[in-house]
Protein backbone atom coordinates (compact mmCIF):
# COMPACT_ATOMS: atom_id res chain seq x y z
CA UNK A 1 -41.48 13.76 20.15
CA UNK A 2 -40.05 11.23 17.93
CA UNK A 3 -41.44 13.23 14.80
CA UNK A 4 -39.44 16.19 15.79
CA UNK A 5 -36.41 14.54 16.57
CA UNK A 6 -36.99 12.63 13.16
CA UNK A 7 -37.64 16.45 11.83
CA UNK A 8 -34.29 18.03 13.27
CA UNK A 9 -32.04 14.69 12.29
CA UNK A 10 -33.07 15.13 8.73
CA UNK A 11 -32.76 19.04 8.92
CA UNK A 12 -29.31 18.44 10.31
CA UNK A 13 -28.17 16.53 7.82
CA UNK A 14 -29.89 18.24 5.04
CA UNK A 15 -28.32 21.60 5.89
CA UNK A 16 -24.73 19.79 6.58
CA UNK A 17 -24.72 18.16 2.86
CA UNK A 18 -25.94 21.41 1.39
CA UNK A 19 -23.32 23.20 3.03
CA UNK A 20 -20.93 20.99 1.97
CA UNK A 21 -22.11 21.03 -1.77
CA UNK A 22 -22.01 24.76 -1.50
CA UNK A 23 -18.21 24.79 -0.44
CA UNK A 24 -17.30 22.06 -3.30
CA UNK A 25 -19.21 24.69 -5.90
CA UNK A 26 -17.00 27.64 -4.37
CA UNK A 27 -13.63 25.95 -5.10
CA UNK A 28 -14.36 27.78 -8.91
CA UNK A 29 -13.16 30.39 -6.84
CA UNK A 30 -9.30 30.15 -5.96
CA UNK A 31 -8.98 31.68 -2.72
CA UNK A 32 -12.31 29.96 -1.06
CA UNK A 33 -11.48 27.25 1.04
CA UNK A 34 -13.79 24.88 0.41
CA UNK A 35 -12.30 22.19 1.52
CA UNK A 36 -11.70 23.75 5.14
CA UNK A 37 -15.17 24.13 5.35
CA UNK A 38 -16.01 20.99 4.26
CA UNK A 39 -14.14 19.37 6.88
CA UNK A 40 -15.41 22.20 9.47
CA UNK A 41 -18.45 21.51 8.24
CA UNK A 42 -17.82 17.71 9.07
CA UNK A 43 -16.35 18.23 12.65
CA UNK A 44 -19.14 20.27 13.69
CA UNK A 45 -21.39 17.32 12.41
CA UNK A 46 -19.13 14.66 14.90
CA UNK A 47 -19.54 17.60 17.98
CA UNK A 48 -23.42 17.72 17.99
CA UNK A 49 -23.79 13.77 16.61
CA UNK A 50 -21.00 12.03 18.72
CA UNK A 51 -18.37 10.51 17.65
CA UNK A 52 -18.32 6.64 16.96
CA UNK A 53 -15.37 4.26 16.30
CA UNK A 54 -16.62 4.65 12.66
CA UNK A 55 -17.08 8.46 12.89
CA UNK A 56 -13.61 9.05 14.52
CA UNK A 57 -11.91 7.17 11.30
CA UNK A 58 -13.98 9.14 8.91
CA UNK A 59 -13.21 12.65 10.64
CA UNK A 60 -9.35 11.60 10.47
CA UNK A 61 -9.38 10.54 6.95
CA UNK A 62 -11.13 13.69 5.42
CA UNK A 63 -8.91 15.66 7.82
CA UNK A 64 -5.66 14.28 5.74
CA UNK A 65 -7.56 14.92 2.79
CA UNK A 66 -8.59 18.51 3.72
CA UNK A 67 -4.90 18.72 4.16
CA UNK A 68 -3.32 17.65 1.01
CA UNK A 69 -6.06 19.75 -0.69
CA UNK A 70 -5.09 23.13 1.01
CA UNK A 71 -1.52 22.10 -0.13
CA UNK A 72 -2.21 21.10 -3.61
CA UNK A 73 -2.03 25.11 -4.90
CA UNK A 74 1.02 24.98 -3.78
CA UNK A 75 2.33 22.05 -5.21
CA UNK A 76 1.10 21.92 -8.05
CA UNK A 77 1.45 25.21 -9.16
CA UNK A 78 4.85 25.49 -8.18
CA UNK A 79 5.97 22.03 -9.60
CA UNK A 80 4.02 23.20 -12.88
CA UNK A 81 6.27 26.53 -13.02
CA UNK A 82 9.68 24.90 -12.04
CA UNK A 83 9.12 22.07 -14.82
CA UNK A 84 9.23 25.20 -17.37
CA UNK A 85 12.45 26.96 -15.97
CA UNK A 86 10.91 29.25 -12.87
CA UNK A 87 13.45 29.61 -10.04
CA UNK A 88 12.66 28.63 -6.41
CA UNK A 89 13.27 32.44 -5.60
CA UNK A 90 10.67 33.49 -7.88
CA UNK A 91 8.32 30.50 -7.28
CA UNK A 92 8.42 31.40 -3.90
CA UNK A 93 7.75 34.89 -3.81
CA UNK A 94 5.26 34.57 -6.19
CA UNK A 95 3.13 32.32 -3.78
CA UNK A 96 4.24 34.40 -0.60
CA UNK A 97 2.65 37.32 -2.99
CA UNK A 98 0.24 35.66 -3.47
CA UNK A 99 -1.25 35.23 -0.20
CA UNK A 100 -0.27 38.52 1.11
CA UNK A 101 -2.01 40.81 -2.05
CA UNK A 102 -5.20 38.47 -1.04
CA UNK A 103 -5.39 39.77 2.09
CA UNK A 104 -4.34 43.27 0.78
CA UNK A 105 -6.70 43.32 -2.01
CA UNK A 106 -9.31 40.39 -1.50
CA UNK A 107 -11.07 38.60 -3.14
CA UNK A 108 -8.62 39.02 -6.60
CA UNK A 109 -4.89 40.34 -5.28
CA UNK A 110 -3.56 37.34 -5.03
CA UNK A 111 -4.69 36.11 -8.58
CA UNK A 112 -3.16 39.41 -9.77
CA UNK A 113 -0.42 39.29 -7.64
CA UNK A 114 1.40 35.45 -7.79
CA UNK A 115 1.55 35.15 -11.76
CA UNK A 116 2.90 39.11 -12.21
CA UNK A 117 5.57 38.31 -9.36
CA UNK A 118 6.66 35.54 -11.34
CA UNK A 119 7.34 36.98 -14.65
CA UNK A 120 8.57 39.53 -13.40
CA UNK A 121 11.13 37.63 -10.92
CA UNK A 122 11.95 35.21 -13.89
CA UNK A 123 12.33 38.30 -16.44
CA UNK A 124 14.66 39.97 -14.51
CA UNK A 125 16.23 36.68 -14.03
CA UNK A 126 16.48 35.24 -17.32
CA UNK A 127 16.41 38.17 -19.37
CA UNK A 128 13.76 36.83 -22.03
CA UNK A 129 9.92 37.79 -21.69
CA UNK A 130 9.06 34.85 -23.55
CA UNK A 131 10.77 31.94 -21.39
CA UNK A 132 9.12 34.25 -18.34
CA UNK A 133 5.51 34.11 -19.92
CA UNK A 134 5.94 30.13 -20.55
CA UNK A 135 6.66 29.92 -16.45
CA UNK A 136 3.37 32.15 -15.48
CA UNK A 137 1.61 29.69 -18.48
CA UNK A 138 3.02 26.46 -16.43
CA UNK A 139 2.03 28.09 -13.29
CA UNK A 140 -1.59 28.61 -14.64
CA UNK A 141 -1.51 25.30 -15.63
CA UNK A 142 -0.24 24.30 -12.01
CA UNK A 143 -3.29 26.22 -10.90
CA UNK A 144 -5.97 24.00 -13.38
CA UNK A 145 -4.98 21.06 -11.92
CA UNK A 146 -4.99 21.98 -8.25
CA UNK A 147 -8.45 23.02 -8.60
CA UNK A 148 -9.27 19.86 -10.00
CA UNK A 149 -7.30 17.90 -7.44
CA UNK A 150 -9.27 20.08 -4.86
CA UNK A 151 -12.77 19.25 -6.08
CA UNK A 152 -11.50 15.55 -6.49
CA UNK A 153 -10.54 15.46 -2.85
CA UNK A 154 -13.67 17.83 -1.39
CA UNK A 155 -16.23 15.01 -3.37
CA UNK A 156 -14.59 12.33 -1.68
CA UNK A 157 -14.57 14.18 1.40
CA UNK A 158 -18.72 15.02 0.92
CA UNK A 159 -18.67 11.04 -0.29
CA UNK A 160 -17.16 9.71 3.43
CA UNK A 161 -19.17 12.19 5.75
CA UNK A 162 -22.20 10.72 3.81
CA UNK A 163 -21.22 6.94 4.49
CA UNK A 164 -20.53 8.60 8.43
CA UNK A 165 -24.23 10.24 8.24
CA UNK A 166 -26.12 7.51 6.94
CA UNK A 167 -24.72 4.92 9.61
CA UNK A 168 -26.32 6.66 12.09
């Protein structure tokens, strides 16, 4: 009996980290929440384990982290597109586009979507097609590092449930 338990610990824990590596290797693509899963991924790993003090401090740090990386698209593209001149107005709808043409037209709307709302919010706006192309370059740019920021923050995440796994 101790064999199979030994069996379906390891299996556990095999398919968890696999899972997880699988959901870092999907942030390449924009609109996969990798992160979510990684920390879903994580919580279902405290449900059938139990939770220990050390477990419980773990779950609630990768949480926050799972948080700012779900926000970091936001953020940083937005932050990347004002820096060049993009309004609020068109920053916003671009991002509220966004999200809607992904669920209109998934898996690519919303990569169509956000950057053509832009320029043409800040063409219309500015009058220039040039400074309106340097926003939806910023906003790209935005984009490069949030991805980066969210593969940052889903290895640490992998790094902590691993310190979690291997103290039990």
């Amino acid at each position: 009996m101790d064999d199979l338990n030994n069996f379906l610990e390891y299996f556990g824990k095999s398919l968890t980290l696999i899972t997880m590596l699988v959901s870092l290797a999907g942030l390449i693509i924009p609109i996969f929440p990798g992160t979510i899963i990684i920390w879903a991924v994580a919580l279902l790993y405290g449900i059938v384990t139990g939770f220990d003090t050390l477990g419980i401090v773990i779950l609630v740090v990768i949480t926050v982290l799972m948080i700012l990386s779900t926000l970091a698209d936001n953020v940083m593209m937005g932050a990347k597109a004002r820096e060049h001149g993009a309004s609020w107005g068109g920053i916003l709808l671009a991002l509220g586009g966004g999200v809607v043409f992904t669920f209109i037209f998934p898996p690519v709307g919303g990569l169509i979507a956000a950057p053509l709302i832009l320029f043409l919010v800040e063409y219309r706006r500015q009058g220039d097609h040039e400074k309106a192309l340097q926003t939806v370059k910023a906003m790209a740019i935005g984009w490069g590092w949030a991805f980066v920021i969210r593969f940052g923050l889903g290895a640490v995440m992998i790094g902590l449930w691993a310190v979690w796994a291997l103290s039990n």
